[in-house]
N, C-alpha and C. Protein backbone atom coordinates (compact mmCIF):
# COMPACT_ATOMS: atom_id res chain seq x y z
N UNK A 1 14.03 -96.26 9.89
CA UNK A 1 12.69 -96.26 9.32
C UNK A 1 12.71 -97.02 8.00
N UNK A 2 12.08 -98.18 7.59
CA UNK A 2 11.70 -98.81 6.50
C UNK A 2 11.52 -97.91 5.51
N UNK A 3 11.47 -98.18 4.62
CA UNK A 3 11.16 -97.51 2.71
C UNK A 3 11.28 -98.82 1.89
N UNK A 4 10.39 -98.58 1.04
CA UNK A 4 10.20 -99.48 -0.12
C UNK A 4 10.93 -98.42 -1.10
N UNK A 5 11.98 -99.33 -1.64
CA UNK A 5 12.96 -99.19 -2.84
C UNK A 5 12.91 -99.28 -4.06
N UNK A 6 12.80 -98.48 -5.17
CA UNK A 6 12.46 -99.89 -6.13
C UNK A 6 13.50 -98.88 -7.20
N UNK A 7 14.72 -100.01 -7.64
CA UNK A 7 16.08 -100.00 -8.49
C UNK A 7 15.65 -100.32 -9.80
N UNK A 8 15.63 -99.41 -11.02
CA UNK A 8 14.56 -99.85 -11.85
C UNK A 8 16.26 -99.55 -13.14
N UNK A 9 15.66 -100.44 -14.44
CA UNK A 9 16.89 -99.87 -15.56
C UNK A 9 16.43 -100.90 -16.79
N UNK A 10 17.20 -100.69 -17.62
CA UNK A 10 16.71 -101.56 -18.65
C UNK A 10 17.51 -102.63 -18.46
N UNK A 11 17.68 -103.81 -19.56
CA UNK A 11 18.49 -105.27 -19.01
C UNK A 11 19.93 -104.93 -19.30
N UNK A 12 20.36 -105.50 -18.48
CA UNK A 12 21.73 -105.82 -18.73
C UNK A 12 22.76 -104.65 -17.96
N UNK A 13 22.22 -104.36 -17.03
CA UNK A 13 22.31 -102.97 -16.07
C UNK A 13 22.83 -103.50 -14.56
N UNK A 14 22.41 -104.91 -14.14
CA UNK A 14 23.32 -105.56 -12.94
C UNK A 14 22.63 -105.21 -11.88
N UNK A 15 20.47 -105.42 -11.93
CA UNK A 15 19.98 -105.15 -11.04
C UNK A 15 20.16 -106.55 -9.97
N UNK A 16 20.07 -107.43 -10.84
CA UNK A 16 20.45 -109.08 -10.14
C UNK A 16 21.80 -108.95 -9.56
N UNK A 17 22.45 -108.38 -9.74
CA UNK A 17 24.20 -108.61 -9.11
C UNK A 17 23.60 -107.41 -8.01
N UNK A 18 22.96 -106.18 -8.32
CA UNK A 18 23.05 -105.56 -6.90
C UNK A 18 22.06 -105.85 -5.46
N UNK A 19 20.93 -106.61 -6.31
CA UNK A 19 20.05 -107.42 -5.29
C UNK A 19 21.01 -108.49 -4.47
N UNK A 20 21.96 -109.02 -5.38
CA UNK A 20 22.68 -110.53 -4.54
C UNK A 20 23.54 -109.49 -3.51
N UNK A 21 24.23 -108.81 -4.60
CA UNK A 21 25.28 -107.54 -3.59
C UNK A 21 24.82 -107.13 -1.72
N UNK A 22 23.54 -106.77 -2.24
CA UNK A 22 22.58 -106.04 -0.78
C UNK A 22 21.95 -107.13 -0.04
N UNK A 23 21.73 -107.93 -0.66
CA UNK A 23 21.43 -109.58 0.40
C UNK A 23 23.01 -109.66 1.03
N UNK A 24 24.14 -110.00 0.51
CA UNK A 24 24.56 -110.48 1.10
C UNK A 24 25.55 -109.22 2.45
N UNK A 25 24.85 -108.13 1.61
CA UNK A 25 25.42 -107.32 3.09
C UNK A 25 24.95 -107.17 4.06
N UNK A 26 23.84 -107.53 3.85
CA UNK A 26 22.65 -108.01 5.15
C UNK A 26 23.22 -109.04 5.65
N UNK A 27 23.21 -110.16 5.31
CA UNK A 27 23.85 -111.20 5.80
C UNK A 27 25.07 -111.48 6.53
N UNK A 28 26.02 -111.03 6.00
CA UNK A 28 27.55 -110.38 6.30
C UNK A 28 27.34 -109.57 7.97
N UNK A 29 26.32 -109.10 7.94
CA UNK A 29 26.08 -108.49 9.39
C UNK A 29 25.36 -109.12 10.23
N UNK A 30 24.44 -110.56 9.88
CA UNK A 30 23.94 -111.22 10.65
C UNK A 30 22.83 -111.08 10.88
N UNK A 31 22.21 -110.59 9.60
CA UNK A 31 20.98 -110.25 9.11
C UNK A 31 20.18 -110.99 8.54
N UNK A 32 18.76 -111.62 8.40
CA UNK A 32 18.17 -112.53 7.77
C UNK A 32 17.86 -111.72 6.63
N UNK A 33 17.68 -111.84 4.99
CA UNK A 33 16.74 -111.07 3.90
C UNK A 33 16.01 -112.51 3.63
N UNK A 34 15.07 -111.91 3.08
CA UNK A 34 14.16 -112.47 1.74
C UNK A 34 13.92 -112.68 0.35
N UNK A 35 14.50 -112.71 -0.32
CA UNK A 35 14.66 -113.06 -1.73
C UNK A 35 13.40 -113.50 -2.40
N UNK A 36 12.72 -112.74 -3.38
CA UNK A 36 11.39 -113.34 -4.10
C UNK A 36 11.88 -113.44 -5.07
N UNK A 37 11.27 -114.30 -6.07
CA UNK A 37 11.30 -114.43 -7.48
C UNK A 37 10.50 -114.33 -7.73
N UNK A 38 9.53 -114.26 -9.14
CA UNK A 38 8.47 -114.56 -9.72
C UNK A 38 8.59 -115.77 -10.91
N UNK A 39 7.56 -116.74 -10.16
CA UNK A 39 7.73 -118.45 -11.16
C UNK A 39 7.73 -118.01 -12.46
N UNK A 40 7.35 -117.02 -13.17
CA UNK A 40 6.94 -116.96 -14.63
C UNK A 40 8.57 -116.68 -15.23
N UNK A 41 9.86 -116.40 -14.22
CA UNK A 41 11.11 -116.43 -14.80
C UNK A 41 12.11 -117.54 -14.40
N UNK A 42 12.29 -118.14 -15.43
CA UNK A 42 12.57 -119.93 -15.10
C UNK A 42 13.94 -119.74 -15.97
N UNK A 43 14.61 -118.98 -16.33
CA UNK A 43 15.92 -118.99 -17.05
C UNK A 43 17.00 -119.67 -16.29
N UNK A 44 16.94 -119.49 -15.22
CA UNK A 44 18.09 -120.25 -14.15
C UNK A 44 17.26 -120.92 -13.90
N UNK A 45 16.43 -121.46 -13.77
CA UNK A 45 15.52 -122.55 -12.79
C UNK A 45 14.80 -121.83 -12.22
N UNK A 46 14.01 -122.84 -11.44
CA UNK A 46 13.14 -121.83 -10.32
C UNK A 46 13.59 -122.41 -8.97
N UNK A 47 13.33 -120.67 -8.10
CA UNK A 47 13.76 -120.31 -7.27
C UNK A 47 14.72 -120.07 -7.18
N UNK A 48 15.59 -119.56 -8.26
CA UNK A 48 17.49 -118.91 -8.38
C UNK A 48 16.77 -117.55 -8.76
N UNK A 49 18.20 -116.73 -8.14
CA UNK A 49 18.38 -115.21 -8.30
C UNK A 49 19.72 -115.73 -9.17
N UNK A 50 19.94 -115.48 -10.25
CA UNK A 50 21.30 -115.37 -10.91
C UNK A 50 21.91 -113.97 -11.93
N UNK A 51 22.96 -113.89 -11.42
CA UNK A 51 23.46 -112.31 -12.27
C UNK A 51 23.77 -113.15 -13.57
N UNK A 52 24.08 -111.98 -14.62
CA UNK A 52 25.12 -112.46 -15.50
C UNK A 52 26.75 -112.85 -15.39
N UNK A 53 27.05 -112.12 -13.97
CA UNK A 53 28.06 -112.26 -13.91
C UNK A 53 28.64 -113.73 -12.95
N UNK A 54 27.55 -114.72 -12.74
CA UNK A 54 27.53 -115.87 -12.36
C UNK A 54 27.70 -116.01 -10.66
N UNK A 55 26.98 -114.70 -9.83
CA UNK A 55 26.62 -114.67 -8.37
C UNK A 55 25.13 -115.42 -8.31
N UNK A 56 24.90 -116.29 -7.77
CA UNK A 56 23.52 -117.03 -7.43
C UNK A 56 23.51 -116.75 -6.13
N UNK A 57 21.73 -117.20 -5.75
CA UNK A 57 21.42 -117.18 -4.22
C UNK A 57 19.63 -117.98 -4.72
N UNK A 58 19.43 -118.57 -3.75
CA UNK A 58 17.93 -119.52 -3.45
C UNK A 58 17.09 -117.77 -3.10
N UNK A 59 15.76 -118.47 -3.59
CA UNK A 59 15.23 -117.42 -3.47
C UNK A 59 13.59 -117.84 -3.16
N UNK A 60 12.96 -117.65 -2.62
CA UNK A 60 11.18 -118.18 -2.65
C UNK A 60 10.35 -117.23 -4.04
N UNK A 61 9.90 -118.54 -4.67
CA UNK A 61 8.63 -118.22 -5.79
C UNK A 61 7.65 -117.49 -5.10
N UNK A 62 7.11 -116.67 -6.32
CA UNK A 62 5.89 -116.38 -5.93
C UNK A 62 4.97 -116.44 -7.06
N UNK A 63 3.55 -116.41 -7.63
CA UNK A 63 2.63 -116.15 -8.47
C UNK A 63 1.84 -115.10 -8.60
N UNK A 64 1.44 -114.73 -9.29
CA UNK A 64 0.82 -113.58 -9.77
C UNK A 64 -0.39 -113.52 -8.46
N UNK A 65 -0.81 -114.51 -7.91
CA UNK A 65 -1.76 -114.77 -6.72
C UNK A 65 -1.32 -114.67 -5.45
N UNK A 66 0.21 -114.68 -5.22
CA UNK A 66 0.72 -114.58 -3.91
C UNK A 66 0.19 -113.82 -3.33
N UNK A 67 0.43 -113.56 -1.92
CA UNK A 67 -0.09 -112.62 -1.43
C UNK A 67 1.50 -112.02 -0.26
N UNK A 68 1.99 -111.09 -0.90
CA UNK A 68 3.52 -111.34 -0.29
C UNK A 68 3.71 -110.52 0.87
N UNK A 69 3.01 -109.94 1.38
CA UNK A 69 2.62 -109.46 2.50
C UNK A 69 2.40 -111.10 3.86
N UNK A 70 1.46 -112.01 3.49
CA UNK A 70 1.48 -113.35 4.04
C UNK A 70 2.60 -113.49 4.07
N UNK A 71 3.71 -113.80 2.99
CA UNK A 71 4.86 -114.30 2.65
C UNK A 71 5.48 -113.85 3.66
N UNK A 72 5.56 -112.46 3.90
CA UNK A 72 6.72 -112.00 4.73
C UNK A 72 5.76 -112.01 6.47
N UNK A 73 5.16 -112.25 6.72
CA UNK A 73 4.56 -112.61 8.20
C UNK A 73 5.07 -114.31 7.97
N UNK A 74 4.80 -114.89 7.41
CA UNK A 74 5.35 -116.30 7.84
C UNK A 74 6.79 -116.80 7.97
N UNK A 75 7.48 -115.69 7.10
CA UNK A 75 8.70 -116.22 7.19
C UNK A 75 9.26 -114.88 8.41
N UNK A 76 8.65 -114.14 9.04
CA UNK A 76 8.50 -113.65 10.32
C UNK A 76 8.48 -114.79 11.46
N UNK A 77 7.76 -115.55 11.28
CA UNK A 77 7.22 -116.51 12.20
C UNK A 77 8.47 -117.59 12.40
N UNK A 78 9.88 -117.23 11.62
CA UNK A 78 10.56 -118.09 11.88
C UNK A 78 11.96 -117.46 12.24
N UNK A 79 12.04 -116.54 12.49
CA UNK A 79 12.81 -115.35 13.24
C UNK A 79 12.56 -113.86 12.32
N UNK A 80 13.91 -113.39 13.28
CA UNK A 80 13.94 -111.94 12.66
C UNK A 80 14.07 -111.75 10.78
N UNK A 81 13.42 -110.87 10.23
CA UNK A 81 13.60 -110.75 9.15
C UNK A 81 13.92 -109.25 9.01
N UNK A 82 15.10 -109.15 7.95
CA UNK A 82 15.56 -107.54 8.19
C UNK A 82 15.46 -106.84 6.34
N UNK A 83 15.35 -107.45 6.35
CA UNK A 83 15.11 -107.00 4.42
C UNK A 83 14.33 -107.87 3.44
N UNK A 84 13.42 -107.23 2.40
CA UNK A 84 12.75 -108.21 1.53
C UNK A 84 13.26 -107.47 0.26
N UNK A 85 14.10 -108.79 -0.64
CA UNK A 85 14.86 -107.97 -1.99
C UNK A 85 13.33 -108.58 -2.64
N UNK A 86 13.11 -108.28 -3.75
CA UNK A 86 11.98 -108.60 -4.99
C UNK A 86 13.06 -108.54 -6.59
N UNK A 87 13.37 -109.60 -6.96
CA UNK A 87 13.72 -109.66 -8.16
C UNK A 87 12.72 -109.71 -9.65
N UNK A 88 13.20 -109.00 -10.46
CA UNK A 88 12.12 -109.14 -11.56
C UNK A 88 10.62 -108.76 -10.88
N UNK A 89 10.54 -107.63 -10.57
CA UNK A 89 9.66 -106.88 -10.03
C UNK A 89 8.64 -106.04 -10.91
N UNK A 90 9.32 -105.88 -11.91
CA UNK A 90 8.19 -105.78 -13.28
C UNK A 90 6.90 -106.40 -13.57
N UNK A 91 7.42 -108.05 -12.89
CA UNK A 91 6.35 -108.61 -13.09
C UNK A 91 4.94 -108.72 -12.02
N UNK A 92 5.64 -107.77 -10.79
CA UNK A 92 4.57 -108.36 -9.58
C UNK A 92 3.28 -107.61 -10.07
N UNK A 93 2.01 -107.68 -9.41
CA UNK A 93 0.66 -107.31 -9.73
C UNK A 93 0.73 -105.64 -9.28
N UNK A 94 -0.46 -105.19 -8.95
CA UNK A 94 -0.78 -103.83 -8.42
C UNK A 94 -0.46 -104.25 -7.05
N UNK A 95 -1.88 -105.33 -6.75
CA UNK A 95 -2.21 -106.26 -5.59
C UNK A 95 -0.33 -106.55 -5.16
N UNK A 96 0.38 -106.83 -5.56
CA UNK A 96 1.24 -107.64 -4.64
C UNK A 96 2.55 -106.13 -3.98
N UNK A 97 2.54 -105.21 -5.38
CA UNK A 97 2.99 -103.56 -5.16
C UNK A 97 2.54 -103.29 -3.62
N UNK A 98 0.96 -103.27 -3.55
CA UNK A 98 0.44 -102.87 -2.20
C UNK A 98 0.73 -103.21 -1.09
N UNK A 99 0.70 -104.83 -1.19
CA UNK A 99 1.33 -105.66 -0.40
C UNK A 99 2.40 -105.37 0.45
N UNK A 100 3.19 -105.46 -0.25
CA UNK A 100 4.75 -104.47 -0.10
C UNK A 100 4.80 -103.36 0.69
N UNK A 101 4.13 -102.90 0.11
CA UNK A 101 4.10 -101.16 0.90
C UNK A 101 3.22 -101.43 2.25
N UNK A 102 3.03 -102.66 2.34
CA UNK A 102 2.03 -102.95 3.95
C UNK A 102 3.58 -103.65 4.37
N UNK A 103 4.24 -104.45 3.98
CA UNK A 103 5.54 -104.83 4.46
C UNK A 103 6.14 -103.70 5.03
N UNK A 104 6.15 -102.94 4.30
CA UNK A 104 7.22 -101.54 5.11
C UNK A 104 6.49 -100.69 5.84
N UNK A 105 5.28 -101.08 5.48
CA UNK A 105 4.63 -99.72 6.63
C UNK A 105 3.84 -100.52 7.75
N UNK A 106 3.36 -101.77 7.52
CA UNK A 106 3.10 -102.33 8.59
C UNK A 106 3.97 -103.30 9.61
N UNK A 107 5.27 -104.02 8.99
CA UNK A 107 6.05 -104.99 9.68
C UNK A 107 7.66 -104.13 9.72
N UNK A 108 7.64 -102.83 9.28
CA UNK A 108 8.59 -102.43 9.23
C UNK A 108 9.74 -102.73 8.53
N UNK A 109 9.60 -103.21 7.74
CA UNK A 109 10.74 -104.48 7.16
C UNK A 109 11.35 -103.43 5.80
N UNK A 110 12.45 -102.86 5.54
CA UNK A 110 13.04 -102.47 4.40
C UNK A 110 12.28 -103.21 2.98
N UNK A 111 11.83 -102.96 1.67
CA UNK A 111 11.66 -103.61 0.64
C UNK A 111 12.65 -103.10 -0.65
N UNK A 112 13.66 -104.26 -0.86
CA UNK A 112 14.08 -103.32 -1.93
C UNK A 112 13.94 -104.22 -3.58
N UNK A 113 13.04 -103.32 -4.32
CA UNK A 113 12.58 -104.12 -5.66
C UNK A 113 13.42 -103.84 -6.49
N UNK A 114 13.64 -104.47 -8.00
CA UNK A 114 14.60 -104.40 -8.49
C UNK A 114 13.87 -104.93 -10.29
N UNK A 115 13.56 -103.93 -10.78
CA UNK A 115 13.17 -104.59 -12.35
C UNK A 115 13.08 -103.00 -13.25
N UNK A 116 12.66 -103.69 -14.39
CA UNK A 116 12.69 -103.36 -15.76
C UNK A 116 11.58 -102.35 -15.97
N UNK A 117 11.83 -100.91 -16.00
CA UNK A 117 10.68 -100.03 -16.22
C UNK A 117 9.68 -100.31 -17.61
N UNK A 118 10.38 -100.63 -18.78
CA UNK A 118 9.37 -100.85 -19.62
C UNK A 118 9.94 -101.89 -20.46
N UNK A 119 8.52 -102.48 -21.05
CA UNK A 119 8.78 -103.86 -22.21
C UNK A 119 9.12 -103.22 -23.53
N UNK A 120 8.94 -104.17 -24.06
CA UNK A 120 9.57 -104.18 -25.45
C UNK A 120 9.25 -103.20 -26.19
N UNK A 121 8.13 -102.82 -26.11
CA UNK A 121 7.28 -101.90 -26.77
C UNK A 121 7.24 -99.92 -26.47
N UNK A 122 7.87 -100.32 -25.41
CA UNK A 122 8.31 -98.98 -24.26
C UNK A 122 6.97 -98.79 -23.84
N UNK A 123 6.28 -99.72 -23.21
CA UNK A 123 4.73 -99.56 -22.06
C UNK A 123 5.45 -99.80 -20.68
N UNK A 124 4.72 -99.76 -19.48
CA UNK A 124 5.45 -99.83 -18.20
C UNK A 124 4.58 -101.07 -18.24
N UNK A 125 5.56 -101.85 -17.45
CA UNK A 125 4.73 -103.08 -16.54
C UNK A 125 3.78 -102.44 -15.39
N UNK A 126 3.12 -103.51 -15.48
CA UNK A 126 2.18 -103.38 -14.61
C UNK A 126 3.19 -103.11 -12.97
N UNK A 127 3.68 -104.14 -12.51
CA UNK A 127 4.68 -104.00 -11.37
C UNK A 127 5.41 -102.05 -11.36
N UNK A 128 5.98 -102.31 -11.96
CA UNK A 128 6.76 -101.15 -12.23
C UNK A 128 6.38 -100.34 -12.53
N UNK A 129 5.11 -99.84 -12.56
CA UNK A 129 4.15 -98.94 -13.29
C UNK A 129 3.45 -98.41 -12.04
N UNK A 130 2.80 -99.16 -11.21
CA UNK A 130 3.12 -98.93 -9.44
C UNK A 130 4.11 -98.94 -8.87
N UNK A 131 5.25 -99.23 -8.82
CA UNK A 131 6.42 -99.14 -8.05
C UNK A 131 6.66 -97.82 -8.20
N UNK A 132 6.94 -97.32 -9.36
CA UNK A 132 7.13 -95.90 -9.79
C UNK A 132 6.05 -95.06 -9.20
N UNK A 133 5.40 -95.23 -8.72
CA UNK A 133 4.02 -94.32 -8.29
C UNK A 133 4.78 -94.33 -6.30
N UNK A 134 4.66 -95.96 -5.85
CA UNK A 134 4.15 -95.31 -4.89
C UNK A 134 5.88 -96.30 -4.06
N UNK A 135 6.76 -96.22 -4.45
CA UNK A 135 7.66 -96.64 -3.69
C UNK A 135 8.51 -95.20 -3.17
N UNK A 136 9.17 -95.35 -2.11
CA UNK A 136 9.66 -94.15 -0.95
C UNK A 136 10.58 -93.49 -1.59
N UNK A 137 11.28 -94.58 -2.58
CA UNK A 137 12.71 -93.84 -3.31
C UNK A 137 12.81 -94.59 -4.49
N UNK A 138 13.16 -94.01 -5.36
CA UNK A 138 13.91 -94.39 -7.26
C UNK A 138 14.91 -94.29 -7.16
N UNK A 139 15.72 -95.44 -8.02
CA UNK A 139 16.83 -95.55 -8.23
C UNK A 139 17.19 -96.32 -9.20
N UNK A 140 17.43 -95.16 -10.27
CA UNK A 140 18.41 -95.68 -11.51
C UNK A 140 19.15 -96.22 -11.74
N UNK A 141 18.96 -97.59 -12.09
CA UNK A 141 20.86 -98.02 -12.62
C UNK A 141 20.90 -98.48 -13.64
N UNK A 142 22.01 -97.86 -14.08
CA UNK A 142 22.24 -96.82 -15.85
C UNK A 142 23.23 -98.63 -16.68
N UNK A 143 22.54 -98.31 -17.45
CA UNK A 143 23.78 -99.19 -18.38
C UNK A 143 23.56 -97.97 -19.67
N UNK A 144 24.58 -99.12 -20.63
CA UNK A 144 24.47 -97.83 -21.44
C UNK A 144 24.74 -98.46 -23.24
N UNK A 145 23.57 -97.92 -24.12
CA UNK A 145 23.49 -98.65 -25.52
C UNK A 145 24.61 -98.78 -26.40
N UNK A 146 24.48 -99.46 -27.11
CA UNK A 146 26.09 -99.21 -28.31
C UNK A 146 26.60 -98.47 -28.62
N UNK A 147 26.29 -97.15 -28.31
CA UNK A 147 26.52 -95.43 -28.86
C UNK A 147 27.32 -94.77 -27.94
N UNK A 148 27.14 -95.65 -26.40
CA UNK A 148 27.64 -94.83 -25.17
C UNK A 148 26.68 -94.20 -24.94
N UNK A 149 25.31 -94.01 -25.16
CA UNK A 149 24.63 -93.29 -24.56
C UNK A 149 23.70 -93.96 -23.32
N UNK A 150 23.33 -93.51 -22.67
CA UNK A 150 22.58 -94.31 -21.58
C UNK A 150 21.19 -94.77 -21.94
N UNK A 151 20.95 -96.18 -22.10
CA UNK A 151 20.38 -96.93 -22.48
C UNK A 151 18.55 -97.24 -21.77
N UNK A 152 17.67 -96.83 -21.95
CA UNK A 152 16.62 -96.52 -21.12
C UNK A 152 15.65 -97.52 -21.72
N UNK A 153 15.79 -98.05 -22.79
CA UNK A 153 14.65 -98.67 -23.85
C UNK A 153 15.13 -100.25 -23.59
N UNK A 154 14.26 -101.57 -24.16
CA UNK A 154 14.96 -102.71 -24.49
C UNK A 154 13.86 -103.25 -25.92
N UNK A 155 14.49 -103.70 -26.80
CA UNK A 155 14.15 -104.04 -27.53
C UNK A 155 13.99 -105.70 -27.44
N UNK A 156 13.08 -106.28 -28.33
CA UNK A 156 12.64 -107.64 -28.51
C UNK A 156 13.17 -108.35 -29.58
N UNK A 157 14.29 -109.19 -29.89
CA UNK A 157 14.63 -109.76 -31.14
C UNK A 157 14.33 -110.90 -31.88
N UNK A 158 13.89 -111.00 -33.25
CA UNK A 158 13.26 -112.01 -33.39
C UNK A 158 14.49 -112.93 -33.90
N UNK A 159 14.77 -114.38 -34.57
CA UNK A 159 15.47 -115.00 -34.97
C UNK A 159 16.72 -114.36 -35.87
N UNK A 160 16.41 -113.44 -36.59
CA UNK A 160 17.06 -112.78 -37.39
C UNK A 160 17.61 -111.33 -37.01
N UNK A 161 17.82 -111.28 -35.55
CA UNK A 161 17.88 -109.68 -35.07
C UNK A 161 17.52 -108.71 -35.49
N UNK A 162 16.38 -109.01 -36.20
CA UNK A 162 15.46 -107.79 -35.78
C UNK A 162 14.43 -107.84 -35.23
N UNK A 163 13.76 -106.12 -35.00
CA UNK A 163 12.96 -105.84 -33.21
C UNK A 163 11.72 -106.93 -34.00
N UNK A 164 11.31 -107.26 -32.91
CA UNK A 164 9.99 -107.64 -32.90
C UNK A 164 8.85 -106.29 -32.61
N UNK A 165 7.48 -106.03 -33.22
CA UNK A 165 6.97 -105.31 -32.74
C UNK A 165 5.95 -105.60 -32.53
N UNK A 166 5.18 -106.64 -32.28
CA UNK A 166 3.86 -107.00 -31.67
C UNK A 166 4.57 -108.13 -30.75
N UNK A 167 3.47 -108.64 -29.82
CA UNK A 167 3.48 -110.05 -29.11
C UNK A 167 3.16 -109.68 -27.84
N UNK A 168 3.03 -110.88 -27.19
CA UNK A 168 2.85 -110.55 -25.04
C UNK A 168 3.89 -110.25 -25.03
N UNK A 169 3.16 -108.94 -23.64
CA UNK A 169 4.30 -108.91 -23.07
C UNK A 169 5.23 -108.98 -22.46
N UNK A 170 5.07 -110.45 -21.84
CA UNK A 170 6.13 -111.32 -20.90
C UNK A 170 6.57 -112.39 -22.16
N UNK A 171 7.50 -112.53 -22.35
CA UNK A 171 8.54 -113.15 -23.03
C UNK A 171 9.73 -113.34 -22.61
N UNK A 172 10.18 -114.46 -21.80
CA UNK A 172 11.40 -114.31 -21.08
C UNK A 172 12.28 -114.85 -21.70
N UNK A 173 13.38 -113.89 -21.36
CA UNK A 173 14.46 -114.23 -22.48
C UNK A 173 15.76 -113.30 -21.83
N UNK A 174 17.20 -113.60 -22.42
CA UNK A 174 18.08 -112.77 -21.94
C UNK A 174 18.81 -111.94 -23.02
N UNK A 175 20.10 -112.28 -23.47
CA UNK A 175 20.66 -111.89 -24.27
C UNK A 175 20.02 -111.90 -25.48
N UNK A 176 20.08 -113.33 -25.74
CA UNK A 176 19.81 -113.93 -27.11
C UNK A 176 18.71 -113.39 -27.63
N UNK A 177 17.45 -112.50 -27.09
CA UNK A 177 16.42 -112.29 -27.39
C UNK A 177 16.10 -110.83 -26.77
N UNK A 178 17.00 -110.12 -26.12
CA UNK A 178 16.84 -108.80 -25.84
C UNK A 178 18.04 -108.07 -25.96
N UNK A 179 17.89 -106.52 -26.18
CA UNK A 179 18.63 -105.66 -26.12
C UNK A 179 18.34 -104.28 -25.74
N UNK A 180 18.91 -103.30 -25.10
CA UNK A 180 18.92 -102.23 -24.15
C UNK A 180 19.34 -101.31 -25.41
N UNK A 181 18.84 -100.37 -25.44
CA UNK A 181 18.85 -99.36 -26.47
C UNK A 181 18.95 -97.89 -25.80
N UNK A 182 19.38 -97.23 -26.25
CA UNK A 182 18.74 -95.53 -26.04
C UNK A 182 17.54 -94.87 -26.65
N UNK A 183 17.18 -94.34 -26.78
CA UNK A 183 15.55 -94.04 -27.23
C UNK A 183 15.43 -93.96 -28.28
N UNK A 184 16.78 -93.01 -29.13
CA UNK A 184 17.14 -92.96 -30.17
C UNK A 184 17.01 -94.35 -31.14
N UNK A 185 17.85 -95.15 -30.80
CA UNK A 185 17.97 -96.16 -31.16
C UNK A 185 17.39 -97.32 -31.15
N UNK A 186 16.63 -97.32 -30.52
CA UNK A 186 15.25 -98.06 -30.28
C UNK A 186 14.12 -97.62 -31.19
N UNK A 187 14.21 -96.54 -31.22
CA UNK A 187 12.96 -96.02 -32.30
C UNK A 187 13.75 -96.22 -34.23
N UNK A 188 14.88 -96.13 -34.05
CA UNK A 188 15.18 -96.47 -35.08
C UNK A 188 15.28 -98.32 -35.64
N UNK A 189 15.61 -98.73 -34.85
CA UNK A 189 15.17 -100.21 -34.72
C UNK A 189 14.23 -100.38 -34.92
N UNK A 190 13.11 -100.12 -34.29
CA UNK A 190 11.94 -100.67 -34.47
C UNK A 190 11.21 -100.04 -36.07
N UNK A 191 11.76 -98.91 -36.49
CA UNK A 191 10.82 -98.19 -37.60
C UNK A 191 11.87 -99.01 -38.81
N UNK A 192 12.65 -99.92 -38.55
CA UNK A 192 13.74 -100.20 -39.79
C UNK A 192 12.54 -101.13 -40.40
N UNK A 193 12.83 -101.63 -41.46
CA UNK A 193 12.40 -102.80 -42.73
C UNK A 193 13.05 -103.78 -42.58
């Protein structure tokens, strides 16, 4: 029976290494997946899934307009399809959340999403803000802040490492411009001078 998945953590937690991980065990068995990206994350290029730990895989764009429910009937139309991973899933709409959940409940197809519960500010994305509502199963994966404590927050850094506390909130960026905090420490970051 299908379930929509959604693997949620702050950065630097190895949701991209376990999306490539679960594609390729699909594959390994002779399995077709699906790989989405969202165009608005261009750090590797577009259309790369890349870990930090330097595993890549091609992946199909999508836009805030997709309609990824279509997506996955057309690429139906060109054989069996046995899994749809969603990278950077934070960013998908309500609209494309729903979508999804018509993937698994109407084409049967496994969905497993994979992003960032909250921005900089500790608000939920929009994506992830529905995922958390209405996906079949949660699943944590823990990294953990400078303290050793498990890291739930990410902070925004400006030129001079420190937090940023206003701006949009899509800003893509990796290291150089983010960091995974514990709550603790995030609130102390952000209230510093």
């Amino acid at each position: 029976m299908a379930s929509l998945f959604f693997y949620y953590s702050s950065m630097n937690a190895g949701k991209s290494t376990t999306l490539l991980q679960s594609s390729h065990n699909y594959q390994e068995r002779g399995m077709r997946t699906l790989i989405l990206t969202p165009e608005v994350d261009d750090r590797f290029g577009q259309g790369i899934v890349r870990s930090r730990i330097g595993l890549e895989a091609k992946a199909v764009l999508f836009s805030k307009k997709e309609d990824l429910l279509q997506v996955a009937k057309t690429e139906l139309e060109t054989g069996a399809l046995h899994c749809v991973l969603v990278d950077e899933a934070q960013f998908l709409t309500q609209d494309q959340v729903s979508q999804l959940c018509r993937v698994v409940d109407q084409l049967e197809i496994p969905v497993l999403a994979y992003g960032i519960r909250t921005d900089f500010q500790g608000e939920l994305f929009e994506g992830s803000h529905h995922l958390l509502a209405w996906a079949d199963n949660l699943v944590e994966i823990k990294t953990i802040c400078h303290c050793g404590r498990k890291a739930t927050m990410v902070v925004r850094l400006d030129a001079d490492g420190k937090a940023v506390k206003e701006g949009t909130q899509i800003e893509i960026g990796g290291n150089d411009r983010y960091l995974s905090l514990c709550r603790r420490h995030f609130h102390e970051m952000r209230d510093a001078e």
